[in-house]
Protein backbone atom coordinates (compact mmCIF):
# COMPACT_ATOMS: atom_id res chain seq x y z
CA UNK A 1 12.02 24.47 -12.68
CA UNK A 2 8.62 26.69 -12.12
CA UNK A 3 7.80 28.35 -8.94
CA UNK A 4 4.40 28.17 -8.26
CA UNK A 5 1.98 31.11 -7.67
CA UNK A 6 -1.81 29.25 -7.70
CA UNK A 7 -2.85 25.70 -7.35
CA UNK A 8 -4.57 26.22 -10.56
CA UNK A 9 -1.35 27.14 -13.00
CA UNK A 10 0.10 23.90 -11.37
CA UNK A 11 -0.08 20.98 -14.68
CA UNK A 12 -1.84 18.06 -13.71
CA UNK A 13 1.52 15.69 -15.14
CA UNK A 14 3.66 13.83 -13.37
CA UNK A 15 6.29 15.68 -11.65
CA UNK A 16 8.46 16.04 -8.36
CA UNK A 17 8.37 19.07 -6.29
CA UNK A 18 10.22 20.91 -3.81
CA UNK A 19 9.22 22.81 -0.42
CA UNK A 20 12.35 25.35 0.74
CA UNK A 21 13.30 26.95 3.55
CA UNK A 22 14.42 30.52 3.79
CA UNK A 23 17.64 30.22 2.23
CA UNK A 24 16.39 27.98 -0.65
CA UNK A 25 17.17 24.56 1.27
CA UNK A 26 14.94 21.55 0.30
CA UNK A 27 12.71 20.64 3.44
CA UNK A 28 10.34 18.23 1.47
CA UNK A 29 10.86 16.57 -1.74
CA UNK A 30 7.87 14.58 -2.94
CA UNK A 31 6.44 12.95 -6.60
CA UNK A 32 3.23 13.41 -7.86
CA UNK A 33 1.19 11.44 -10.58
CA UNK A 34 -0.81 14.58 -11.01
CA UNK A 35 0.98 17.69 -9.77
CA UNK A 36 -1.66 20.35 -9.47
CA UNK A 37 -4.32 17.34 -7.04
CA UNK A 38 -1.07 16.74 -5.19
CA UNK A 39 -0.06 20.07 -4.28
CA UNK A 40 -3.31 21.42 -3.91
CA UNK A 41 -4.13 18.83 -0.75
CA UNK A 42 -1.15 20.78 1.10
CA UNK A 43 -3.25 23.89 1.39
CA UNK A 44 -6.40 22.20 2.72
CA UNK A 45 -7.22 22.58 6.49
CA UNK A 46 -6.69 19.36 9.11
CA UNK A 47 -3.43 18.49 7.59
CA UNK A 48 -1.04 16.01 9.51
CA UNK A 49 0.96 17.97 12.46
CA UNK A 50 4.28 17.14 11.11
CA UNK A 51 3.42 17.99 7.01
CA UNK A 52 1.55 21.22 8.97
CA UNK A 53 4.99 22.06 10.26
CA UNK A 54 6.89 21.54 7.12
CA UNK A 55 4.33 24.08 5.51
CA UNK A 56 4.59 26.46 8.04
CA UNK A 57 8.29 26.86 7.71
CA UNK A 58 8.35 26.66 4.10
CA UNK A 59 9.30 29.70 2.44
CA UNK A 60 9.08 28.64 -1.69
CA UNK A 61 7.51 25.53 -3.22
CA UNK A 62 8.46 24.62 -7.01
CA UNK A 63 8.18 21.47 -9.48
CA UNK A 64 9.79 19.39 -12.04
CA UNK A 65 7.44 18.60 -14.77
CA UNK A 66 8.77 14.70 -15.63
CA UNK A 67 7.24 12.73 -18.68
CA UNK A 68 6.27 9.80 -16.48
CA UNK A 69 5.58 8.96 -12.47
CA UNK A 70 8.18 5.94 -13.66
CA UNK A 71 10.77 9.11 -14.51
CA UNK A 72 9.05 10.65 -11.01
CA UNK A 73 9.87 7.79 -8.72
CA UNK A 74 13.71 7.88 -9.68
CA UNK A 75 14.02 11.10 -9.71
CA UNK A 76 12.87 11.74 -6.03
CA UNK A 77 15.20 9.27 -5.03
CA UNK A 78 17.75 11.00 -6.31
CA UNK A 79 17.24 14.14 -4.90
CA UNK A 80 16.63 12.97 -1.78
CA UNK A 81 19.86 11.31 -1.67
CA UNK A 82 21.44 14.51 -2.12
CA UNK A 83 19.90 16.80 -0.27
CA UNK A 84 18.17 14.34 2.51
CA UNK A 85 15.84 16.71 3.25
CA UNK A 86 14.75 17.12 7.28
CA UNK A 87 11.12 16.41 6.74
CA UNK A 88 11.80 13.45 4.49
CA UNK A 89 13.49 11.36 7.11
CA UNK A 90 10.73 10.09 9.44
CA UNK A 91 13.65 8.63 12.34
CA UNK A 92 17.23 9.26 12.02
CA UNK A 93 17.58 6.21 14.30
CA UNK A 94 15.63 3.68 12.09
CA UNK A 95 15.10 4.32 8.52
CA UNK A 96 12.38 2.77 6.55
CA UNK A 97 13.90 3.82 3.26
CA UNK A 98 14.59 1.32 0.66
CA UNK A 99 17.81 1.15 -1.63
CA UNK A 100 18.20 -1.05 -5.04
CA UNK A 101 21.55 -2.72 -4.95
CA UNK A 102 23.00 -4.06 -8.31
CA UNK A 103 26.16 -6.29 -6.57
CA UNK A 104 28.88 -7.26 -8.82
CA UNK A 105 28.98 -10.83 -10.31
CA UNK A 106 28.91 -12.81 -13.60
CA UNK A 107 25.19 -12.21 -13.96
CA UNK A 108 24.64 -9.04 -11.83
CA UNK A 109 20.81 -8.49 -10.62
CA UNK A 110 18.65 -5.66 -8.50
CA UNK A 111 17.72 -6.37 -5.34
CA UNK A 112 15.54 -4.31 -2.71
CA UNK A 113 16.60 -4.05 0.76
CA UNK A 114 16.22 -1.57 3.41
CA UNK A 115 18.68 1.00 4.86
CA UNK A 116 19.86 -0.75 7.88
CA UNK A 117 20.80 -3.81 5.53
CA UNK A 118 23.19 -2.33 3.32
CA UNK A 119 26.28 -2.74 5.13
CA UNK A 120 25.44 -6.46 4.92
CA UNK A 121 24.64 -7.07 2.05
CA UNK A 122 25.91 -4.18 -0.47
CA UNK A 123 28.97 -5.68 -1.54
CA UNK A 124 32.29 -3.55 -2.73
CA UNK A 125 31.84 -1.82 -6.10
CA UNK A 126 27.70 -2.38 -5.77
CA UNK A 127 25.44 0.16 -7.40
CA UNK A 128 23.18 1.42 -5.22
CA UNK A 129 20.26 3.23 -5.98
CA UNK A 130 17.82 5.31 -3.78
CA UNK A 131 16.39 5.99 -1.37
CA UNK A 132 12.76 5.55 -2.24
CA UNK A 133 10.21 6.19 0.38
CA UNK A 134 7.96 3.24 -1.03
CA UNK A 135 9.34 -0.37 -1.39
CA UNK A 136 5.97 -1.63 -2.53
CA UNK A 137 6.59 1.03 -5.54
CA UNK A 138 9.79 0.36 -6.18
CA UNK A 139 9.14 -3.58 -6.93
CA UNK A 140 6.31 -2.63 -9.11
CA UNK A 141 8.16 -0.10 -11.22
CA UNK A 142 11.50 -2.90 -11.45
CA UNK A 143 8.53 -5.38 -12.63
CA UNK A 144 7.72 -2.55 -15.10
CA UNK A 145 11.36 -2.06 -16.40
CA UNK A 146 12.13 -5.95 -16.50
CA UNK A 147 10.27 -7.12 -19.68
CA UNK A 148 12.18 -3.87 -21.20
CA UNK A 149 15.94 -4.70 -20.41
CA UNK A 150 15.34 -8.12 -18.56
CA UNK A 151 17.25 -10.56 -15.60
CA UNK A 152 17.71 -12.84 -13.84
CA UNK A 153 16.88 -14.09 -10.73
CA UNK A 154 17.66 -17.90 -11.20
CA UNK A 155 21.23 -19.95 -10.41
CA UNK A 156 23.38 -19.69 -13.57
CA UNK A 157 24.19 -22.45 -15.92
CA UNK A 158 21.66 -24.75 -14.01
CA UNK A 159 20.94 -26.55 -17.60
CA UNK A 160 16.76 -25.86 -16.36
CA UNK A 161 14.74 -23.74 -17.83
CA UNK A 162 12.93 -21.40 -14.61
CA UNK A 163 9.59 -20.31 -14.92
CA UNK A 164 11.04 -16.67 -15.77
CA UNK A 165 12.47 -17.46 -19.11
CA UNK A 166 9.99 -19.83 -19.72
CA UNK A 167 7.38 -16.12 -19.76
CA UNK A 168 10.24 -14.07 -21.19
CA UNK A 169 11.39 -12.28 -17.63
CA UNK A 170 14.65 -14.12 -17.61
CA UNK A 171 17.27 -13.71 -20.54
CA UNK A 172 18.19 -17.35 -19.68
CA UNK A 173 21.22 -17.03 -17.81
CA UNK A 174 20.01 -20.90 -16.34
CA UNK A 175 20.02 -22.65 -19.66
CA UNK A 176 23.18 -20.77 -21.32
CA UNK A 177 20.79 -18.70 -23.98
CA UNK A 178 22.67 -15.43 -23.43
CA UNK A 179 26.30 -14.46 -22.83
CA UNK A 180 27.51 -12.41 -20.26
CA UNK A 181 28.17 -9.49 -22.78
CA UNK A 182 25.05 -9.23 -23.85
CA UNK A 183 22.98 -9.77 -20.98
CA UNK A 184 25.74 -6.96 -19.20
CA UNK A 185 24.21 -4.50 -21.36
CA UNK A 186 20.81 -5.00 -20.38
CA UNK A 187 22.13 -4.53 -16.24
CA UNK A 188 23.60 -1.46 -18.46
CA UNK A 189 20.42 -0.17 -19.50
CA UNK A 190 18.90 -0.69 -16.11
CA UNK A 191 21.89 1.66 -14.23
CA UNK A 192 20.97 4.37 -16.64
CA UNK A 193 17.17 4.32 -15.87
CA UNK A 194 17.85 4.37 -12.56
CA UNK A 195 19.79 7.18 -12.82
CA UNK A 196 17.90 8.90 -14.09
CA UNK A 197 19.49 9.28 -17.36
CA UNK A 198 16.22 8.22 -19.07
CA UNK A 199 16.67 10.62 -21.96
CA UNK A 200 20.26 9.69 -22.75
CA UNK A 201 19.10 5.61 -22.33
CA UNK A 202 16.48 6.70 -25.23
CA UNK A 203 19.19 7.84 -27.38
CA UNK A 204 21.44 5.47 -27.36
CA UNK A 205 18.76 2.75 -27.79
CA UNK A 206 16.97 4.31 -30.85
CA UNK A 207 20.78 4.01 -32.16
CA UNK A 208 21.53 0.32 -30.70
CA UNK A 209 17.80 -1.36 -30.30
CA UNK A 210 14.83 0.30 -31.48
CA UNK A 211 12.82 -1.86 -30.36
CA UNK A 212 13.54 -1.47 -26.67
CA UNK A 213 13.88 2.17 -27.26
CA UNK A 214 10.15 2.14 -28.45
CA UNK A 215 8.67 0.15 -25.14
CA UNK A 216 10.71 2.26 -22.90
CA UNK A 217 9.08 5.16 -24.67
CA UNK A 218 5.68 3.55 -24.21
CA UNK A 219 6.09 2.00 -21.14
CA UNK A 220 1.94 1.48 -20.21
CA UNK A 221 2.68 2.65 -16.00
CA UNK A 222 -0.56 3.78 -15.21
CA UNK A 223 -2.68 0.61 -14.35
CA UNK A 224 0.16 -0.70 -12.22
CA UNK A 225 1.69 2.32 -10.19
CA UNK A 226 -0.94 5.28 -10.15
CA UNK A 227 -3.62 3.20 -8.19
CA UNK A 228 -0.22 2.61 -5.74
CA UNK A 229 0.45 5.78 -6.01
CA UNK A 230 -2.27 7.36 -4.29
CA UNK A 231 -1.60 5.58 -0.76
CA UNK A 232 1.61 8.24 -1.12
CA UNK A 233 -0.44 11.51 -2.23
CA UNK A 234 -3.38 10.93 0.45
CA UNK A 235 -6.41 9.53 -0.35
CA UNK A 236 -5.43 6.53 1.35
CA UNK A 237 -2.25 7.74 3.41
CA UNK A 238 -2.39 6.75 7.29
CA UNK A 239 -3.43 3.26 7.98
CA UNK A 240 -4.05 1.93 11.10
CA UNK A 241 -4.13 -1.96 12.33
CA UNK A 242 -4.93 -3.15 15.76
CA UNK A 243 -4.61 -6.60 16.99
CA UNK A 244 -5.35 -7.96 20.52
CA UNK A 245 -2.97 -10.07 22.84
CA UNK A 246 -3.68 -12.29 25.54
CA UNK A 247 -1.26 -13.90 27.99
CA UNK A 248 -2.55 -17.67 29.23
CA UNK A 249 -5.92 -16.38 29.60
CA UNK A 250 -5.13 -13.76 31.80
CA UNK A 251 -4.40 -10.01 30.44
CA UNK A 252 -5.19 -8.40 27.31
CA UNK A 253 -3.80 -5.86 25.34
CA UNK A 254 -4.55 -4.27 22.79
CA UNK A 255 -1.85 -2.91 19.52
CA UNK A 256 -2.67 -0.07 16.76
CA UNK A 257 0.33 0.23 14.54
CA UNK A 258 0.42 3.27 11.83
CA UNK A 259 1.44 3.13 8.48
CA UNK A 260 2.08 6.30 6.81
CA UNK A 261 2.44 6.41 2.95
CA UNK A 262 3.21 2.88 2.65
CA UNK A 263 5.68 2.47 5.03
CA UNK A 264 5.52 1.49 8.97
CA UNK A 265 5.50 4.55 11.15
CA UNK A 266 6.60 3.15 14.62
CA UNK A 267 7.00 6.78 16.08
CA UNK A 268 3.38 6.88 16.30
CA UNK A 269 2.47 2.96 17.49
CA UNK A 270 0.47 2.41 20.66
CA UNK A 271 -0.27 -0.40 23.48
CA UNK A 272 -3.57 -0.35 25.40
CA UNK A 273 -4.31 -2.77 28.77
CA UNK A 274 -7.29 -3.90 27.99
CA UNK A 275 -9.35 -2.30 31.42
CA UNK A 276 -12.98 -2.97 31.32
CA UNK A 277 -13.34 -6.48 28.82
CA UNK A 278 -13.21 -9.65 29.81
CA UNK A 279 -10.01 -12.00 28.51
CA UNK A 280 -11.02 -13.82 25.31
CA UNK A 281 -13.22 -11.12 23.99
CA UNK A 282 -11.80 -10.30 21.03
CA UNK A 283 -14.49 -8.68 19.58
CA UNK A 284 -15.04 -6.26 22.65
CA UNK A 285 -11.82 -6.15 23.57
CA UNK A 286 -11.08 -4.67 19.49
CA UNK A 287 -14.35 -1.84 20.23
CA UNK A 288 -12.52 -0.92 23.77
CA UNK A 289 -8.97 -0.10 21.90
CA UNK A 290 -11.38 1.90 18.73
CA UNK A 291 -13.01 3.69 21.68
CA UNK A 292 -10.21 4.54 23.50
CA UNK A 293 -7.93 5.65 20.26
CA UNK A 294 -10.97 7.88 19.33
CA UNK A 295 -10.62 9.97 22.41
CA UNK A 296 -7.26 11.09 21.20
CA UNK A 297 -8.13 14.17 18.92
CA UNK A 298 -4.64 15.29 18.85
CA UNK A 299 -3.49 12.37 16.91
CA UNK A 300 -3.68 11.88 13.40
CA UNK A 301 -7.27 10.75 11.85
CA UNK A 302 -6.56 7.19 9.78
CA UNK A 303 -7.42 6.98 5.87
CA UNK A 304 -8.44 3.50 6.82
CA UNK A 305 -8.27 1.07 9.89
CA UNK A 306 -7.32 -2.75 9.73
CA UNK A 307 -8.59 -5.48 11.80
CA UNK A 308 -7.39 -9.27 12.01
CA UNK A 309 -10.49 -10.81 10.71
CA UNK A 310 -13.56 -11.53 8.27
CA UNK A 311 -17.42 -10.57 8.03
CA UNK A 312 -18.29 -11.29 11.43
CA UNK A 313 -15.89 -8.96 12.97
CA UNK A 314 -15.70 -6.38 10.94
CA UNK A 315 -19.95 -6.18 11.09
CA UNK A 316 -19.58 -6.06 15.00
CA UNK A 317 -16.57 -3.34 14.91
CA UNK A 318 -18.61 -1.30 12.22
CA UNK A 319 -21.66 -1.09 14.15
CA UNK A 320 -20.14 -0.16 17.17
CA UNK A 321 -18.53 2.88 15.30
CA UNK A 322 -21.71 3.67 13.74
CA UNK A 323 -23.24 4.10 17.42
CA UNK A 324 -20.73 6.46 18.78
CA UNK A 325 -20.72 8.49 15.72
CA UNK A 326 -17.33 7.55 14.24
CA UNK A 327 -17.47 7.69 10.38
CA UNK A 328 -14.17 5.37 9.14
CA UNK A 329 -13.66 2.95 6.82
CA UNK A 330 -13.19 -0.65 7.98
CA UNK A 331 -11.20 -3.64 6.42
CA UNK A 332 -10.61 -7.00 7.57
CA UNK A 333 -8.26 -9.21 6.45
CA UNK A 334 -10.51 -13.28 6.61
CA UNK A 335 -7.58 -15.52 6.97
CA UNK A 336 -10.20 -18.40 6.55
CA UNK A 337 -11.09 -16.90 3.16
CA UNK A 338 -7.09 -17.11 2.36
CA UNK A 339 -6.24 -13.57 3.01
CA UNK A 340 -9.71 -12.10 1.93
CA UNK A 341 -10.23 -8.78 2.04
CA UNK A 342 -13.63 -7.69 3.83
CA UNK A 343 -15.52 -3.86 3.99
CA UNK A 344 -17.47 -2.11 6.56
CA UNK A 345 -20.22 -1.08 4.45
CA UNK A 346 -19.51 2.61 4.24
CA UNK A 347 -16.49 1.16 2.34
CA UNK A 348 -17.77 2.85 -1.50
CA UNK A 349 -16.88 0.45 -4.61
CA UNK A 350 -14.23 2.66 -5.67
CA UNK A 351 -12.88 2.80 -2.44
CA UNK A 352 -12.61 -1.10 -2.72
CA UNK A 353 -10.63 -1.27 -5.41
CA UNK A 354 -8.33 1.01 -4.71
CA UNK A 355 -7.97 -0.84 -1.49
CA UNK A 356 -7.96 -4.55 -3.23
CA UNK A 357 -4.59 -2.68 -4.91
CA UNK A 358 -3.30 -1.90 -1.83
CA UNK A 359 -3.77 -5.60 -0.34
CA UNK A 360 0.14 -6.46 -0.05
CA UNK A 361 0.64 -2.95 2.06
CA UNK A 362 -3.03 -4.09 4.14
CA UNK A 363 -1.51 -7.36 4.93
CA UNK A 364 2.44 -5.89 6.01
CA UNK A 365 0.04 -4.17 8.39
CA UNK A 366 -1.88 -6.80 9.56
CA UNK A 367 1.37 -8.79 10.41
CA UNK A 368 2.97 -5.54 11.73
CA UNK A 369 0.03 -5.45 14.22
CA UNK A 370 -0.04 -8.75 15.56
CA UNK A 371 3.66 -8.75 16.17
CA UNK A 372 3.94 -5.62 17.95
CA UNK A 373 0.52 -6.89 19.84
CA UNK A 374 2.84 -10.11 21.53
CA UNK A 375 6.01 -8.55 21.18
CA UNK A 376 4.95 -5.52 23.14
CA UNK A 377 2.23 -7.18 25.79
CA UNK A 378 5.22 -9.30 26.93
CA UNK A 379 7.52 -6.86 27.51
CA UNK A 380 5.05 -4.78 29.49
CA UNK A 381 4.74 -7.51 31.14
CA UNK A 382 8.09 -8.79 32.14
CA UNK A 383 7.96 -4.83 33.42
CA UNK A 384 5.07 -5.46 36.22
């Protein structure tokens, strides 16, 4: 472990790191595809009021140097989980963390479920793995790992093929093409990486099955995780959504719903009555809410803010932003274009693909939005 004296010594590998307290307490763990641009955004100016307050109590900050974000990921997990950090845990009430569960069975197989569900469904003598503070990361690293030591998903001795084995995912537990010893080992291999015993898993495989040893060795991460990993280290990190409601006609209201590093932040959602547009507006009921959330300097400024719709919308929204001076990066989500993604046109082309990677994380929030838009406009209803 390296304590860290300038941004500039810091490598620019992957890595996890470490702000302490006083007595040498974790407050923060995080990961890092690049160490040095990660860590260096923590001493720039107009950071988030809670990170601000981590950084203002923190006493030390050091790193792990790690071989790959893959090694990253699990290893952050697993620190967390033993030190569970204060300024890792966004509400003690309601965790958003995500666990990997390997249950016990005849052909044994990860899941991903979320805190509050594993009393239900971690079973006695599970594995459980976690927490990581990105599910969307998670499933793309296990999709990474499966073609390595693979599993499967499909009912067991069905005598059909699935479409799994049929592209070499599956080991074929459904047709009978691999017995439960050897397909245990692979559920094996898997506990190990997750682990984190990575270095001991290469051993033993160079020993067992080179070949495996030499794609786990290899494993090609970057095109899949780092573009993911990046709504985590904060060029994309708070995303808004906003959604209106309307009740027969009637009232309006208006939802914005946060999501902070991938995951939803419900501390910091918000309701509006709609006051001065007419019911059925949408499209000036959606500038009222923007206005009215801009008038709030003391919260949070979003990476990026989500509306429920395509090119006509998001044309009208941007525009209206443009005239009161409001420089942020719009996308709509066309549902008549099957889920298309559309830009406000200060939206750059890099900024679009990074953003087109982001799209299952842009649509959680879309559907976050609209249900806290009825869910919420009733209740405050039911209130009058």
């Amino acid at each position: 472990m390296t304590k860290i004296d300038k941004p500039q010594n810091i490598p620019t590998q992957p890595g996890i790191y470490f702000w302490r307290d006083q007595k040498g307490r974790p407050l923060y763990i995080g990961r890092a595809v690049n160490l040095r641009q990660r860590l260096s955004q923590y001493f720039l100016k107009n950071l988030d009021p809670r990170i601000a307050e981590m950084v203002a109590l923190a006493k030390s900050l050091d790193f792990v140097v790690m071989d790959s974000l893959l090694e990253a990921i699990i290893a952050e997990a697993n620190a967390i989980k033993k030190y569970w950090p204060k300024y890792n845990i966004k509400d003690k009430d309601n965790r958003s963390f995500s666990y990997v569960v390997i249950n016990p069975g005849e052909y044994p197989r990860p899941i991903i479920i979320r805190e509050r569900e594993l009393a239900k469904l971690a079973q006695p003598r599970a594995k459980i793995f976690g927490p990581y503070q990105s599910t969307t990361l998670i499933q793309r690293a296990l999709r990474l790992i499966r073609p390595i030591f693979p599993y499967s998903t499909c009912t067991p001795h069905s005598g059909k093929a699935c479409f799994d084995y049929q592209i070499g995912l599956c080991p074929g537990a459904c047709v009978d093409a691999i017995g439960k010893r050897e397909y245990a080992k692979n559920i094996t291999n898997l506990v190990w990486l997750l682990r984190g015993d990575r270095k001991r898993l290469l051993n033993k495989l160079i020993k067992e099955n080179p070949s495996q040893a030499k794609a786990l060795k290899h494993l090609q991460e970057v095109s899949l995780l780092a573009r993911e990993e990046k709504l985590n280290n904060g060029a994309i990190n708070r995303i808004e959504g906003y959604d209106i409601s309307h009740l027969m006609g009637k009232e309006s209201y208006g939802s914005m719903v946060v999501f902070s590093q991938g995951v939803a932040d419900n501390k910091n959602y918000r309701l509006f009555k709609l006051k001065r547009t007419a019911p059925g507006d949408d499209l000036r009921a959606l500038t009222e809410v923007l206005e009215r959330r801009f008038q709030h300097p003391e919260w949070s400024y979003p990476d990026l803010v989500m509306i429920d719709g395509g090119a006509p919308q998001i044309n009208f929204v941007a525009d209206f932003l443009r005239q009161k001076q409001i420089n942020c990066p719009l996308v709509g989500v066309s549902k008549y274009g099957g889920d298309r993604l559309v830009f406000s046109p200060n939206v750059k082309k890099d900024q679009r693909a990074l953003i087109n990677d982001l799209k299952i994380t842009i649509l959680q929030v879309r559907d976050e939005a609209h249900r806290f838009a009825n869910s919420a406009g009733r209740r405050a209803r039911r209130l009058k």
